[in-house]
C-alpha atoms as a PDB file:
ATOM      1  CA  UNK A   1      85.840  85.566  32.952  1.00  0.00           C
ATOM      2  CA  UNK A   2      86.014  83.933  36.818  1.00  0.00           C
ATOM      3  CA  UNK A   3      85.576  87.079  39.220  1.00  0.00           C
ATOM      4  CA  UNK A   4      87.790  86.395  42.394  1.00  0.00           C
ATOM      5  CA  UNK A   5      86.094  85.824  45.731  1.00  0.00           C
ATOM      6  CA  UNK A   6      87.133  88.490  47.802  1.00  0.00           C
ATOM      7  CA  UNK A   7      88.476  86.988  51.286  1.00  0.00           C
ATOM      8  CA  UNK A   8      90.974  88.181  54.459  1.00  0.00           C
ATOM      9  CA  UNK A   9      94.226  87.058  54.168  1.00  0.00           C
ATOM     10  CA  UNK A  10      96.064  86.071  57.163  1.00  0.00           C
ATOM     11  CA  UNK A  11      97.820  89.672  57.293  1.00  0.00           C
ATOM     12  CA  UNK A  12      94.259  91.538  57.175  1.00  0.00           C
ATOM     13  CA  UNK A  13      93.285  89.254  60.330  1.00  0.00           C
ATOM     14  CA  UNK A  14      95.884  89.182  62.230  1.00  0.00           C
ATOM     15  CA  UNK A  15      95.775  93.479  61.418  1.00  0.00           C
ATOM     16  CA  UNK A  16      91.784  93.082  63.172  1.00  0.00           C
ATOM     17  CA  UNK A  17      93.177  90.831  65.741  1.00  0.00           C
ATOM     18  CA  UNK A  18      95.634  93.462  67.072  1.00  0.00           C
ATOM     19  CA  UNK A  19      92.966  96.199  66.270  1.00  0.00           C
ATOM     20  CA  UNK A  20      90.405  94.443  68.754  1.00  0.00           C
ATOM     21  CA  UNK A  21      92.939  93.130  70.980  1.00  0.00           C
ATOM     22  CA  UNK A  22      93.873  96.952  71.417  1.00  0.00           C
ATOM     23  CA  UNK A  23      90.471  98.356  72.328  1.00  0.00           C
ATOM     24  CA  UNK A  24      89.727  95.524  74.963  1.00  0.00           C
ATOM     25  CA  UNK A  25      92.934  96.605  76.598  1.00  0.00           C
ATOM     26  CA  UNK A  26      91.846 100.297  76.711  1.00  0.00           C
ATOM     27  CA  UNK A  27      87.999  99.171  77.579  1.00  0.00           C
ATOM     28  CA  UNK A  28      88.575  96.996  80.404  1.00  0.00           C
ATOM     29  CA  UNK A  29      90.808  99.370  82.918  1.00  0.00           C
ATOM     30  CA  UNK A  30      87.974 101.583  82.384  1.00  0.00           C
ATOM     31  CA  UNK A  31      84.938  99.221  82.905  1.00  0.00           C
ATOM     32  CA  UNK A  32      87.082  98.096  85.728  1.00  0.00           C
ATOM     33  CA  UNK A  33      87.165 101.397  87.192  1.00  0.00           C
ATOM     34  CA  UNK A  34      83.501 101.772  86.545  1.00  0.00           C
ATOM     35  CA  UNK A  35      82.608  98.612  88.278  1.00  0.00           C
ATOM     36  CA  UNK A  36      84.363  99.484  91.632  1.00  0.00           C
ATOM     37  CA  UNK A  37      82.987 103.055  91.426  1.00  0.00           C
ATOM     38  CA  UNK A  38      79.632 101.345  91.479  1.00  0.00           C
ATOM     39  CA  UNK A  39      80.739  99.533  94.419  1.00  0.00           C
ATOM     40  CA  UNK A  40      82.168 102.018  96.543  1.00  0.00           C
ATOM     41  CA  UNK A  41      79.011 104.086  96.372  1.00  0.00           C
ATOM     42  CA  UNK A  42      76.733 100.586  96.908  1.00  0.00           C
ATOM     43  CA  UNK A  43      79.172 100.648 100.271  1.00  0.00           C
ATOM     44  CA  UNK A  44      78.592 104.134 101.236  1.00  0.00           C
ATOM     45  CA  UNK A  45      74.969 103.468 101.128  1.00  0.00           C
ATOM     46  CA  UNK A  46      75.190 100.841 102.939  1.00  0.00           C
ATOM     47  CA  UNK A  47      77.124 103.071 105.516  1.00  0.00           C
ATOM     48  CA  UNK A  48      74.829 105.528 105.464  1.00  0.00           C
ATOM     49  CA  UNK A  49      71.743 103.044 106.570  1.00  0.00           C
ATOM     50  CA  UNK A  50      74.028 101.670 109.425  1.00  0.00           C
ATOM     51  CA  UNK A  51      74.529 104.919 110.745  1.00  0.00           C
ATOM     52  CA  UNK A  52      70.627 105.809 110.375  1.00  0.00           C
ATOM     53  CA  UNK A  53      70.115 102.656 112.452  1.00  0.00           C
ATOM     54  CA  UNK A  54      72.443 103.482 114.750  1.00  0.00           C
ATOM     55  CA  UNK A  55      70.787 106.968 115.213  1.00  0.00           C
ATOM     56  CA  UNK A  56      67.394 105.671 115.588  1.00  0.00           C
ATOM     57  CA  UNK A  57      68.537 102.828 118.311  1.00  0.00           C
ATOM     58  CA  UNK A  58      70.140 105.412 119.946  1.00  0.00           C
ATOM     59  CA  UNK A  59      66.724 107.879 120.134  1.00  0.00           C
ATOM     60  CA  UNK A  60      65.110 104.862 121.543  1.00  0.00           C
ATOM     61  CA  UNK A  61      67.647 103.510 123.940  1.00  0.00           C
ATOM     62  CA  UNK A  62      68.580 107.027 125.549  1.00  0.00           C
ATOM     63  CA  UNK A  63      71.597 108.009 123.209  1.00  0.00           C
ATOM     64  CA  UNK A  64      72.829 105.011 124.010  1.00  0.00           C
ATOM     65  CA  UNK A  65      74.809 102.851 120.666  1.00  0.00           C
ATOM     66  CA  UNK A  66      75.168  98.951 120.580  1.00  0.00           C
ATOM     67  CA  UNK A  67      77.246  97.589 123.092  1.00  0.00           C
ATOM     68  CA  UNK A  68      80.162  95.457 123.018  1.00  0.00           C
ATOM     69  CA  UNK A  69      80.257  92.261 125.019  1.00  0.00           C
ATOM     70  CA  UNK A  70      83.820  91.132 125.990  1.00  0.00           C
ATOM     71  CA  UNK A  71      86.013  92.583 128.142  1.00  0.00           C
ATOM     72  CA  UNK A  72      89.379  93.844 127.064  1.00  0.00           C
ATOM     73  CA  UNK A  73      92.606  95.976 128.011  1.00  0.00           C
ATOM     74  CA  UNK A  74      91.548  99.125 126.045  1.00  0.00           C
ATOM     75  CA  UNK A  75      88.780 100.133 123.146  1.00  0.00           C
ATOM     76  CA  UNK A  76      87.994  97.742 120.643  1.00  0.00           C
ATOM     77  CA  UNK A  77      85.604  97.506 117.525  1.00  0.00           C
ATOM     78  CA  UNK A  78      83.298  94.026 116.764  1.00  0.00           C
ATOM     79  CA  UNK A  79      80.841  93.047 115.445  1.00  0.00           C
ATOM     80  CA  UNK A  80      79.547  88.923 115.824  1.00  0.00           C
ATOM     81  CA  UNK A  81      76.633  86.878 116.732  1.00  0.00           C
ATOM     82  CA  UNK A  82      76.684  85.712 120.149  1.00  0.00           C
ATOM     83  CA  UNK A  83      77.118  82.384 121.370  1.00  0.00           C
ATOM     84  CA  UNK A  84      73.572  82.093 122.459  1.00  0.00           C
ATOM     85  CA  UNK A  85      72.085  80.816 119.776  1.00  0.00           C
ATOM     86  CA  UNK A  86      69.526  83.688 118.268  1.00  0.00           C
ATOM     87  CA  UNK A  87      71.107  86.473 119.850  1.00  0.00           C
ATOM     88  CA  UNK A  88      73.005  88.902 118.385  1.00  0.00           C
ATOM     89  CA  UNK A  89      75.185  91.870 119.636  1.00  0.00           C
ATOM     90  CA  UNK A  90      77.055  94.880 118.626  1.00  0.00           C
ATOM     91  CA  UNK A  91      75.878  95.973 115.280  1.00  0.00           C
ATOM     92  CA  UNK A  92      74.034  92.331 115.324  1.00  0.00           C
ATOM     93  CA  UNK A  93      71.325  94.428 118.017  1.00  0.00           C
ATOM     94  CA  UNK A  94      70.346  96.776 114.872  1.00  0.00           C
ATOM     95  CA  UNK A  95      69.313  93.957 112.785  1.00  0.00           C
ATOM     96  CA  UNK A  96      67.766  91.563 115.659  1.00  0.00           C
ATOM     97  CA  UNK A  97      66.083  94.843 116.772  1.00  0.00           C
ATOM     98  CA  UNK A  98      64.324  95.945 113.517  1.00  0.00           C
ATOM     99  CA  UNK A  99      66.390  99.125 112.831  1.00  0.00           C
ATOM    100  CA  UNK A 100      67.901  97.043 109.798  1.00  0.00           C
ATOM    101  CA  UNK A 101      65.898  95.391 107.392  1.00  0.00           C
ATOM    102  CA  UNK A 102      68.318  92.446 106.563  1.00  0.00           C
ATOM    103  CA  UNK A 103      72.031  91.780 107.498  1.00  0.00           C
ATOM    104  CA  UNK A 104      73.355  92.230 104.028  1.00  0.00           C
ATOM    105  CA  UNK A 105      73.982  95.963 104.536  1.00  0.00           C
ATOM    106  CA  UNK A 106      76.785  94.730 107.050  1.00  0.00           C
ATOM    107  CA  UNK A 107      78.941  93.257 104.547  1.00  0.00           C
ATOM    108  CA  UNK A 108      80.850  95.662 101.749  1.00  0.00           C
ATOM    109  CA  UNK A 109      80.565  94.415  97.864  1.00  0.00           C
ATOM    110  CA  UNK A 110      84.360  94.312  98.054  1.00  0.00           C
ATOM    111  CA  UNK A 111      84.631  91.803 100.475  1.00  0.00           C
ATOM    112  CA  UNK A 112      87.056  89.327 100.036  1.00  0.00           C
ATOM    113  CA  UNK A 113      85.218  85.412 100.177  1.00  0.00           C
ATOM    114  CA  UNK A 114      87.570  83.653 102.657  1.00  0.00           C
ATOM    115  CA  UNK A 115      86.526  80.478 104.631  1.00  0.00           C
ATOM    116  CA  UNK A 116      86.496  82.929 107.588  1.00  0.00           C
ATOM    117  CA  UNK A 117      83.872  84.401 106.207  1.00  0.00           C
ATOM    118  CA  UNK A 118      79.797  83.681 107.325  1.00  0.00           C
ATOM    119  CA  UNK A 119      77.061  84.229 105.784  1.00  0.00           C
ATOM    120  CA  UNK A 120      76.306  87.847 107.177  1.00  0.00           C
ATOM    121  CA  UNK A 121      79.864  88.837 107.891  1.00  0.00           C
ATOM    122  CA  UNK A 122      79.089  87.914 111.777  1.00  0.00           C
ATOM    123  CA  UNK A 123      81.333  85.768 113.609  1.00  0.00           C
ATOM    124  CA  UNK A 124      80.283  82.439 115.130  1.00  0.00           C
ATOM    125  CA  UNK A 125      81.702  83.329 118.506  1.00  0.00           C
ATOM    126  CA  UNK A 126      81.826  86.203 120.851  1.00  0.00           C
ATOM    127  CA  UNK A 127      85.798  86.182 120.554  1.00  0.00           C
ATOM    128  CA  UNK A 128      87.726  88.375 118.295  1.00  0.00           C
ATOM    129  CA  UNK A 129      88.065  86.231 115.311  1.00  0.00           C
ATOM    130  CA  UNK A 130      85.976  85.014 112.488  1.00  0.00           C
ATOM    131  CA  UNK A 131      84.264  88.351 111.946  1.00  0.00           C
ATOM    132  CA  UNK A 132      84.253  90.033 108.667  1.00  0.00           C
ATOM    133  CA  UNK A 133      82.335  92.766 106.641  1.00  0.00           C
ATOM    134  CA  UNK A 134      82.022  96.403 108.297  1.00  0.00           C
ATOM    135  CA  UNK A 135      83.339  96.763 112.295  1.00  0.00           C
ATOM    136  CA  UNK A 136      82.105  98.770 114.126  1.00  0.00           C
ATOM    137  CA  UNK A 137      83.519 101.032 117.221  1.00  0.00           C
ATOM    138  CA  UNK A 138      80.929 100.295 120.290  1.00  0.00           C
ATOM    139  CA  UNK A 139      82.550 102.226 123.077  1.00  0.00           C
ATOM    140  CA  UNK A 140      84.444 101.426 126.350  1.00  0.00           C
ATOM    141  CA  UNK A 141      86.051  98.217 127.215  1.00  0.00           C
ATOM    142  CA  UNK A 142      83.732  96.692 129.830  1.00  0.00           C
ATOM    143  CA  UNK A 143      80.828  94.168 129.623  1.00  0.00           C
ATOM    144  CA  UNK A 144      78.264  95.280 127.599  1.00  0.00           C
ATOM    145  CA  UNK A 145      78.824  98.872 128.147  1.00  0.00           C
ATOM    146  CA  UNK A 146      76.743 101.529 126.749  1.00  0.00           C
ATOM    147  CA  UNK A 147      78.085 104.926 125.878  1.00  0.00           C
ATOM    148  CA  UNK A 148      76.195 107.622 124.814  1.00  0.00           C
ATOM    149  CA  UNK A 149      76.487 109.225 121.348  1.00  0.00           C
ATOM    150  CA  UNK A 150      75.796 112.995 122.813  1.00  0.00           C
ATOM    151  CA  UNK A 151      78.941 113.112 124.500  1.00  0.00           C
ATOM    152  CA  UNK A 152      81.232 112.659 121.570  1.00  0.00           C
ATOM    153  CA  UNK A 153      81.713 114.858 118.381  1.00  0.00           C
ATOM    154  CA  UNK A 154      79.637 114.236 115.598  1.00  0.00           C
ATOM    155  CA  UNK A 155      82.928 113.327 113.372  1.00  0.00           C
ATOM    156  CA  UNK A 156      83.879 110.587 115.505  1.00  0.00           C
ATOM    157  CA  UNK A 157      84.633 107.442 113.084  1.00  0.00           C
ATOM    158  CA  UNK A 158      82.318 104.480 114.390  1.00  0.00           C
ATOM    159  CA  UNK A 159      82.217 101.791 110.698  1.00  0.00           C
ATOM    160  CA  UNK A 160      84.664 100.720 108.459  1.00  0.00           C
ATOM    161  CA  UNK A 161      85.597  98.157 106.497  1.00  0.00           C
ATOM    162  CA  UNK A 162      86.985  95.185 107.699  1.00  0.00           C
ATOM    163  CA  UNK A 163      88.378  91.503 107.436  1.00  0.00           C
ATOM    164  CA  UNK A 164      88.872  88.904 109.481  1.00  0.00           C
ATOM    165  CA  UNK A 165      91.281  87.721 111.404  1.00  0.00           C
ATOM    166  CA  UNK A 166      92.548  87.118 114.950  1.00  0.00           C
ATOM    167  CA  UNK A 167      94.244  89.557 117.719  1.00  0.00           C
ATOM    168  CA  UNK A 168      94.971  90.366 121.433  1.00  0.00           C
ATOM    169  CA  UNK A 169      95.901  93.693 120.125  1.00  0.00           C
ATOM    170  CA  UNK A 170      93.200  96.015 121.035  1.00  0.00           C
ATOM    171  CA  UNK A 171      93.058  98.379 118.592  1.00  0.00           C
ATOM    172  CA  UNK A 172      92.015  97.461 115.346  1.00  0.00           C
ATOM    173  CA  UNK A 173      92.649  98.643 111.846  1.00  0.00           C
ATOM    174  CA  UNK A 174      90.582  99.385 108.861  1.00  0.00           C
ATOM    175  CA  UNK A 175      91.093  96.778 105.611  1.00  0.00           C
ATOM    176  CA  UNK A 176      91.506  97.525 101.842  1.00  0.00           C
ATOM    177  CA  UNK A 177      88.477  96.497 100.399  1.00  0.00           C
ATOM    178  CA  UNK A 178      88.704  99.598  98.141  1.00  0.00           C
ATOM    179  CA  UNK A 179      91.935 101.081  95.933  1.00  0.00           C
ATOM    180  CA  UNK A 180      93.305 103.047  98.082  1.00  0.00           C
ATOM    181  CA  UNK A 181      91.720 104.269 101.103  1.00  0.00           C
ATOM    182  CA  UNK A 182      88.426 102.919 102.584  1.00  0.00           C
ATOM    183  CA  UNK A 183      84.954 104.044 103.264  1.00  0.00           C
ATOM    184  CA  UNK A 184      84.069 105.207 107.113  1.00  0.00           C
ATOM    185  CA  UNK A 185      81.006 106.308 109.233  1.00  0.00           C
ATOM    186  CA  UNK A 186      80.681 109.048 111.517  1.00  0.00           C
ATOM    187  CA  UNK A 187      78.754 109.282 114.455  1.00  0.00           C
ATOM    188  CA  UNK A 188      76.784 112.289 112.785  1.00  0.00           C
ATOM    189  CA  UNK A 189      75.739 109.808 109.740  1.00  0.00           C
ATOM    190  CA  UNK A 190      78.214 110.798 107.025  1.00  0.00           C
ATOM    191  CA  UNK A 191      80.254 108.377 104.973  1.00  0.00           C
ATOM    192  CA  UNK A 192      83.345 109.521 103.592  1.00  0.00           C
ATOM    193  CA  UNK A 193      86.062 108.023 101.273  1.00  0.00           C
ATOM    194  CA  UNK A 194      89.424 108.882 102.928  1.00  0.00           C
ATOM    195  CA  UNK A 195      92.416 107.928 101.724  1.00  0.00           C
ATOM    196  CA  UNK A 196      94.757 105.212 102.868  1.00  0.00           C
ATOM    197  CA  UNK A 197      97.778 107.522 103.966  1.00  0.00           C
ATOM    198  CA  UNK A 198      95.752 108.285 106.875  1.00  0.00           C
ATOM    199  CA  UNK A 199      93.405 105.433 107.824  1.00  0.00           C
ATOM    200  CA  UNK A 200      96.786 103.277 108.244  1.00  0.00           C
ATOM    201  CA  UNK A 201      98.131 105.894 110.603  1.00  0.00           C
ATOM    202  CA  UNK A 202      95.032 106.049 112.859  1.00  0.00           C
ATOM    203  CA  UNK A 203      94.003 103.920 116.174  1.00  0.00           C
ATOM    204  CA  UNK A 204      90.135 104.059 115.161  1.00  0.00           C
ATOM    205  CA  UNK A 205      89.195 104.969 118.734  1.00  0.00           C
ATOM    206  CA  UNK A 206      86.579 107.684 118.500  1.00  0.00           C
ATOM    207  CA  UNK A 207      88.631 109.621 116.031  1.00  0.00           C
ATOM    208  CA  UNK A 208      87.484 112.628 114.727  1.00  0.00           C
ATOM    209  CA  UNK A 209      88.119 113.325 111.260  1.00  0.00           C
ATOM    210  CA  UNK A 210      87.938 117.469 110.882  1.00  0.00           C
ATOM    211  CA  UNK A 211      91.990 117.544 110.901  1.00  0.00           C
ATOM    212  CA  UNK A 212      91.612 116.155 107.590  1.00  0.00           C
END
């Protein structure tokens, strides 16, 4: 007597087809959400070693952070590489300085590759354009000038994240690299996540963030 080979029919295949098809679409919104867990804290760390940097510059320079380098109506963030080639300013400084070991802290795993984007997330001119990665809020509105960190509250929001593009306007708002809300530094070295309800409703100039 001929035994008969056991084998799937088309039903039973197309029955593990939907079965597998099924798990992938429950496994991926949460790998998803795993993956940009993993890189919003990999962007708070990175934060957190710009603000130590800033901290330490400041020690060593009198309380004094990074300075800007243009001149504008009102308070602005930046962060780019100078014209002059091998100089660096604004957050740049920390880097050509030796408070940060390598410019890849400057630029969150979120970021967006754009053709406006360099290398190290600095700008190839001292204008406001170009620039992406984390900005950074250096102070007053004058030529390279220097404000010092003791006189403003420890909350004050200095980093965030960031895109580029270009603007006369001078105040400058935070970018969604993250679901929503976005990562920020305070002057006193803490990162916190806050939520995008409220980083779209603020001016970023030395705001304090204990009202929320």
């Amino acid at each position: 007597m001929t035994r008969r080979q056991s084998a799937f029919t088309l039903i039973e295949l197309l029955v593990v087809v939907a079965i597998v098809t099924l798990l992938i679409s429950m496994l991926v919104p949460s790998l998803t959400k795993a993956r940009e867990l993993a890189r919003t804290t990999i962007c708070k760390t990175q934060m957190h070693n710009i603000g130590l940097a800033v901290l330490n510059y400041g020690q060593d320079f009198n309380g004094s952070i990074p300075p800007r380098a243009e001149k504008a109506s009102g308070e602005k963030w930046g962060m780019e590489k100078s014209k002059v080639p091998g100089s660096w300013i604004h957050m740049g400084l920390l880097y050509s300085e030796g408070y940060a070991e390598n410019t890849g802290i400057f630029i969150c795993p979120n970021q967006a590759e754009t053709a406006l984007v360099t290398k190290y997330g600095f700008g190839e001119n001292s204008i406001n354009w170009g620039n992406a990665g984390y900005w950074y809020f250096p102070g007053g509105p004058q030529y390279y000038q220097r404000d010092n960190i003791d006189k403003f509250p420890h909350q004050s929001v200095i980093v965030t994240d960031f895109d580029p593009f270009y603007t006369e306007n001078p105040v400058y708002y935070p970018d969604n690299h993250h679901p929503n809300g976005n990562n920020v530094l305070t002057l006193g070295g803490e990162v916190r996540f806050v939520p995008r309800e409220i980083t779209e409703g603020l001016a970023w100039q030395w705001t304090e963030l204990d009202q929320y």
